[in-house]
PDB file of N, CA and C in Angstrom:
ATOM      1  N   UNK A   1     -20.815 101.437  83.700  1.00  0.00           N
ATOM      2  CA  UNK A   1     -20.127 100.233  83.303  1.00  0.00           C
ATOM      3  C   UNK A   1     -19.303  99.711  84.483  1.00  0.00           C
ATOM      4  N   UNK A   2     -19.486  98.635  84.766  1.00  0.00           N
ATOM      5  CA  UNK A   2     -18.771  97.759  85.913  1.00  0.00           C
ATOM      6  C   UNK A   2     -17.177  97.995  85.773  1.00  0.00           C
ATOM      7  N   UNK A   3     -16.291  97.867  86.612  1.00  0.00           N
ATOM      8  CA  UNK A   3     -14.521  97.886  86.415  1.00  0.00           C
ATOM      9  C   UNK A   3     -14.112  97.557  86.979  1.00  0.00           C
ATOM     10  N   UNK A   4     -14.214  96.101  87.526  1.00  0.00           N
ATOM     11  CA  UNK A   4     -13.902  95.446  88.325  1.00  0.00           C
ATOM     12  C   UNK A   4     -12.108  95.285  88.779  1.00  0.00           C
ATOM     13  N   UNK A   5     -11.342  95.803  87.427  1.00  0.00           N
ATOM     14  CA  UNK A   5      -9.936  95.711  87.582  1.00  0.00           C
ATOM     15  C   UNK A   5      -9.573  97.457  88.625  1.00  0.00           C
ATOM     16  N   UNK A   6     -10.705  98.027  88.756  1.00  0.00           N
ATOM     17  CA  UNK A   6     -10.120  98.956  89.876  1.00  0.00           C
ATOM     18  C   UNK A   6     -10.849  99.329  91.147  1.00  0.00           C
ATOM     19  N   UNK A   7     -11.424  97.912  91.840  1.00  0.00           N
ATOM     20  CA  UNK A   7     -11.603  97.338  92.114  1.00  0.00           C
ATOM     21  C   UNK A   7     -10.734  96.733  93.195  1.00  0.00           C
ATOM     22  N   UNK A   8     -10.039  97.483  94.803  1.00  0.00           N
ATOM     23  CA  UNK A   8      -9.063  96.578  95.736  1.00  0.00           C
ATOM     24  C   UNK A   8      -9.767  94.928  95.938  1.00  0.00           C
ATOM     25  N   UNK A   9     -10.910  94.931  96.155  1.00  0.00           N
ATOM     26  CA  UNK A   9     -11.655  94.191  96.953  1.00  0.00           C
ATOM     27  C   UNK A   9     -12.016  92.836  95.607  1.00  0.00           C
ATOM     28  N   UNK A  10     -11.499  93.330  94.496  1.00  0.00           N
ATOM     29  CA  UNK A  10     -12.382  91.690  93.160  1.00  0.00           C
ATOM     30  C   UNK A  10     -11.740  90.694  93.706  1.00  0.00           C
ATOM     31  N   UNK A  11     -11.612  89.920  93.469  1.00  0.00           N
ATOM     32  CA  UNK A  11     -11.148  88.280  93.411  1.00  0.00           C
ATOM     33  C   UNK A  11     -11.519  88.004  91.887  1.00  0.00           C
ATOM     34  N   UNK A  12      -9.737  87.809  91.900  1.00  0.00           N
ATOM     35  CA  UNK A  12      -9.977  86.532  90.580  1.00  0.00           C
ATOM     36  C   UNK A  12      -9.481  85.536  91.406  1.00  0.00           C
ATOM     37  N   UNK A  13      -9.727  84.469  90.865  1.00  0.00           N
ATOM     38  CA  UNK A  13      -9.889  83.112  91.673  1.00  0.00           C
ATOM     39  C   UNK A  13      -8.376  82.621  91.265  1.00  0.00           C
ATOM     40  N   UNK A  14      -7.490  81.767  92.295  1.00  0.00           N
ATOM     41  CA  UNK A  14      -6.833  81.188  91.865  1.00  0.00           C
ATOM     42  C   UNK A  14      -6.355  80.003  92.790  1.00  0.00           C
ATOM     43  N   UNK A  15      -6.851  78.586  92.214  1.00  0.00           N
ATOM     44  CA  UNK A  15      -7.184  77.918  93.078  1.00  0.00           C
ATOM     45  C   UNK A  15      -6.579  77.112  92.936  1.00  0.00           C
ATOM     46  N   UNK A  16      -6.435  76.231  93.955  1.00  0.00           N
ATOM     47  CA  UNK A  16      -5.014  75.072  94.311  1.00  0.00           C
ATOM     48  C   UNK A  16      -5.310  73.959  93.409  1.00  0.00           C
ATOM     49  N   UNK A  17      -6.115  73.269  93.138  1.00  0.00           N
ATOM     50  CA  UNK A  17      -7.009  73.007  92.127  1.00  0.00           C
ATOM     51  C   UNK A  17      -8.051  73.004  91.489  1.00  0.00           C
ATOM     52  N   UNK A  18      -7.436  73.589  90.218  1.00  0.00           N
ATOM     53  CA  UNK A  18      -8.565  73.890  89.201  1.00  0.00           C
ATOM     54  C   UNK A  18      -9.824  73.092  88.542  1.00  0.00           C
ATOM     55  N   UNK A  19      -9.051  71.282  88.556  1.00  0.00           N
ATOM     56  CA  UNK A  19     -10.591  70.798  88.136  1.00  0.00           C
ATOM     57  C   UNK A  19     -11.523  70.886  89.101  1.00  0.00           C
ATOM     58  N   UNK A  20     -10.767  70.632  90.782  1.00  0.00           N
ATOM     59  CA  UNK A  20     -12.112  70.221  91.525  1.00  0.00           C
ATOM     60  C   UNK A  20     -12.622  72.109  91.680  1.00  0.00           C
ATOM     61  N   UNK A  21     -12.353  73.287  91.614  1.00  0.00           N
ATOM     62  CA  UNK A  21     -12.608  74.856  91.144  1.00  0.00           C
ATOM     63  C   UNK A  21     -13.519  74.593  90.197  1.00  0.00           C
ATOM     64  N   UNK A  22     -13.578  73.588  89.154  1.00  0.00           N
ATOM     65  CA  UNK A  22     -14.120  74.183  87.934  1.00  0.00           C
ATOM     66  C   UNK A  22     -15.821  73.017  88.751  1.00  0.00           C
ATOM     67  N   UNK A  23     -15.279  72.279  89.066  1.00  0.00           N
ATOM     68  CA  UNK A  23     -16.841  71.488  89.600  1.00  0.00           C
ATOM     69  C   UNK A  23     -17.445  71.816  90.654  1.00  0.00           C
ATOM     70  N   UNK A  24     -17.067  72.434  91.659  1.00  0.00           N
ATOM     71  CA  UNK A  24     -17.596  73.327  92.640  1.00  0.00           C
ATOM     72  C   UNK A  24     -18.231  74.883  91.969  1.00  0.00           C
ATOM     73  N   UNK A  25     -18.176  74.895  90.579  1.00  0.00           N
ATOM     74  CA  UNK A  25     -18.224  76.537  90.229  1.00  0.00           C
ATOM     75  C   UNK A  25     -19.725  75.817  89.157  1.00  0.00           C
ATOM     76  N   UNK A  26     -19.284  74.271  88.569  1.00  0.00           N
ATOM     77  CA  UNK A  26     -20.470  73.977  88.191  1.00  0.00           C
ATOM     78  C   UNK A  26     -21.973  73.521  88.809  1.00  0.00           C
ATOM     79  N   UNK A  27     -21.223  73.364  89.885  1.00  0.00           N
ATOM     80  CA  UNK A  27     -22.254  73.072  90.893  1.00  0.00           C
ATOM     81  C   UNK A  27     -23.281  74.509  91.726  1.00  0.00           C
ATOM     82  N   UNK A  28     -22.695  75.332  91.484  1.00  0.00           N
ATOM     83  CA  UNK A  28     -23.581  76.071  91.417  1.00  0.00           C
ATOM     84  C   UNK A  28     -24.047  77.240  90.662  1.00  0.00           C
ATOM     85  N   UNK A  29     -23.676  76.878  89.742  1.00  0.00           N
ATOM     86  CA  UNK A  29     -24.114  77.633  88.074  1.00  0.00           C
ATOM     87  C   UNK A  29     -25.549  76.811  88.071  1.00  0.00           C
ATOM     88  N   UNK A  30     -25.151  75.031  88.205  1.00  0.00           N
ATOM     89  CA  UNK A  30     -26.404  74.102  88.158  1.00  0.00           C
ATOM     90  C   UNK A  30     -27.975  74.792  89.329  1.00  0.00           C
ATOM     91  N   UNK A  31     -27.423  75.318  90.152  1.00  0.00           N
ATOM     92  CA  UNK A  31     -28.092  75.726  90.943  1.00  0.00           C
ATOM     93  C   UNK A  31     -29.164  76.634  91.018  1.00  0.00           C
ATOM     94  N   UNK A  32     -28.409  77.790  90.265  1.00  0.00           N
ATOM     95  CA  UNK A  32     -28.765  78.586  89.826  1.00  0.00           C
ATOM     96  C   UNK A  32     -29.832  78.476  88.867  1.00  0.00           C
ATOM     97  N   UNK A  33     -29.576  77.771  87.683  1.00  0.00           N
ATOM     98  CA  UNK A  33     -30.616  77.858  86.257  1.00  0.00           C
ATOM     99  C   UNK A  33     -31.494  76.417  87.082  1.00  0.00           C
ATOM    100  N   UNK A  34     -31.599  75.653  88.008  1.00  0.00           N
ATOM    101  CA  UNK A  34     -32.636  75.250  88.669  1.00  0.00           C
ATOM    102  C   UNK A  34     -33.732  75.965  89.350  1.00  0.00           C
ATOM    103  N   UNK A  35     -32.775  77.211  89.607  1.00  0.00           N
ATOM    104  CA  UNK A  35     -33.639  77.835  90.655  1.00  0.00           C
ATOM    105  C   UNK A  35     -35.436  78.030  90.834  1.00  0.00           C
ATOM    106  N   UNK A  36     -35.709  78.211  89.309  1.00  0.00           N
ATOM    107  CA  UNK A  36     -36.818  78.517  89.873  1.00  0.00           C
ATOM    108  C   UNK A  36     -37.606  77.382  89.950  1.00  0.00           C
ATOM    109  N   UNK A  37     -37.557  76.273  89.537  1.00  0.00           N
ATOM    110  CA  UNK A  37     -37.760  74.599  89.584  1.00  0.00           C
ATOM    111  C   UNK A  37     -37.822  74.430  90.779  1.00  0.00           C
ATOM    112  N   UNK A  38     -36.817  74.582  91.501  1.00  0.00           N
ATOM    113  CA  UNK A  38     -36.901  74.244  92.780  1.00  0.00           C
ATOM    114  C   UNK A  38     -37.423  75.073  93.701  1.00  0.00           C
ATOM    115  N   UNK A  39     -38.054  76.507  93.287  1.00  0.00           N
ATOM    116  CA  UNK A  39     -38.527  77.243  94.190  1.00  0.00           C
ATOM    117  C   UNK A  39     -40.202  76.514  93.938  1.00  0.00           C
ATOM    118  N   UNK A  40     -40.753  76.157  92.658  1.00  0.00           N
ATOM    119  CA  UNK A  40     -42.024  75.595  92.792  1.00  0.00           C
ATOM    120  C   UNK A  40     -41.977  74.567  93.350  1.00  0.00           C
ATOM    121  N   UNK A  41     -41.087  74.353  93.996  1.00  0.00           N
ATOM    122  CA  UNK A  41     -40.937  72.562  94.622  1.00  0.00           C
ATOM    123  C   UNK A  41     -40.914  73.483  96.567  1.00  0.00           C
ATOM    124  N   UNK A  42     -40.604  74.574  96.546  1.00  0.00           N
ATOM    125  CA  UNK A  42     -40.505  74.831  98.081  1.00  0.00           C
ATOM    126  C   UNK A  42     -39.123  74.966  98.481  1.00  0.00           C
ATOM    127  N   UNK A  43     -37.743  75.052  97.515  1.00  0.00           N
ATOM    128  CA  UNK A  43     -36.680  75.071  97.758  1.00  0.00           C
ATOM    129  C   UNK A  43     -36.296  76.616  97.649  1.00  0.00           C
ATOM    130  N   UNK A  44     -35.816  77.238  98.305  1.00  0.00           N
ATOM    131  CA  UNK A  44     -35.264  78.402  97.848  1.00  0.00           C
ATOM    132  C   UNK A  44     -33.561  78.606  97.423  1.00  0.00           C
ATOM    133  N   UNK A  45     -33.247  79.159  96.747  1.00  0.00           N
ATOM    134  CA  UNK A  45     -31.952  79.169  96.342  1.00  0.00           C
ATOM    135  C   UNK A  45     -31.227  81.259  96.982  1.00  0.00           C
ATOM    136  N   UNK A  46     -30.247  81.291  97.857  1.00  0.00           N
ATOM    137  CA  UNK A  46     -30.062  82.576  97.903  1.00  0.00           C
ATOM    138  C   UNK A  46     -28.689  82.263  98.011  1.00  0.00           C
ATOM    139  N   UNK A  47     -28.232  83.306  97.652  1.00  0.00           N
ATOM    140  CA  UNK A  47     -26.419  84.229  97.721  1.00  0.00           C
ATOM    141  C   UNK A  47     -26.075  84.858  98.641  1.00  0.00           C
ATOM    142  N   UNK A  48     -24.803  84.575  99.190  1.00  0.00           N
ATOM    143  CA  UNK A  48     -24.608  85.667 100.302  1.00  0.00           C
ATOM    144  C   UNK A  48     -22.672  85.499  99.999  1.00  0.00           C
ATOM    145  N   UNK A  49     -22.780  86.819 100.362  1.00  0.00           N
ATOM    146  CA  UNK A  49     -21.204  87.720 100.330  1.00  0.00           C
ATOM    147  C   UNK A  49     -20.184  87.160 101.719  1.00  0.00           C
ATOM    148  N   UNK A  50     -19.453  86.627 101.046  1.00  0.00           N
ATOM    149  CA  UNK A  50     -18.453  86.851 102.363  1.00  0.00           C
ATOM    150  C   UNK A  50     -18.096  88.068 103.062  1.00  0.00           C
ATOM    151  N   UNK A  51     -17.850  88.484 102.409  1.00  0.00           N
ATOM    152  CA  UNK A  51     -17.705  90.291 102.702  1.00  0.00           C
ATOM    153  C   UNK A  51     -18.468  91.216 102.803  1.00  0.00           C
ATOM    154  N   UNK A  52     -19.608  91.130 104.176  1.00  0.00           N
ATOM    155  CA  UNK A  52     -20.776  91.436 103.797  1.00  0.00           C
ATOM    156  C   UNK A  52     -20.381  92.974 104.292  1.00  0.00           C
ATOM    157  N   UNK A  53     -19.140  93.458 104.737  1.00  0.00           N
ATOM    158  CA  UNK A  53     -18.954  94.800 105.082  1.00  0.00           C
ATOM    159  C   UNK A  53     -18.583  95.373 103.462  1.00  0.00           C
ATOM    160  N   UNK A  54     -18.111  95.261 102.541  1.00  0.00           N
ATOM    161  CA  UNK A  54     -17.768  95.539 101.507  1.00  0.00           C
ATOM    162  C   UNK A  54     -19.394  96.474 100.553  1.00  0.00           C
TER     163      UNK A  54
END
């Protein structure tokens, strides 16, 4: 089971503003459930960690 509250390294988000947070967070949620739409189109969709030492 995941436990993210023990956890040094989680991020909860807390952002200077929250609406334009909440449309940057929809924007790629949108992204996501496109994904595979746009992979038959030749688009690829990938993730990458800021923290790629983590």
């Amino acid at each position: 089971m995941l436990k993210p509250h023990r956890s040094r390294y989680w991020l909860n988000a807390n952002p200077k503003n929250p609406e334009e947070f909440k449309q940057q967070v929809n924007q790629v949620c949108h992204l996501y459930e496109k994904a595979q739409q746009l992979y038959l189109r030749g688009v690829h969709i990938i993730s990458t960690d800021e923290m790629t030492g983590i």
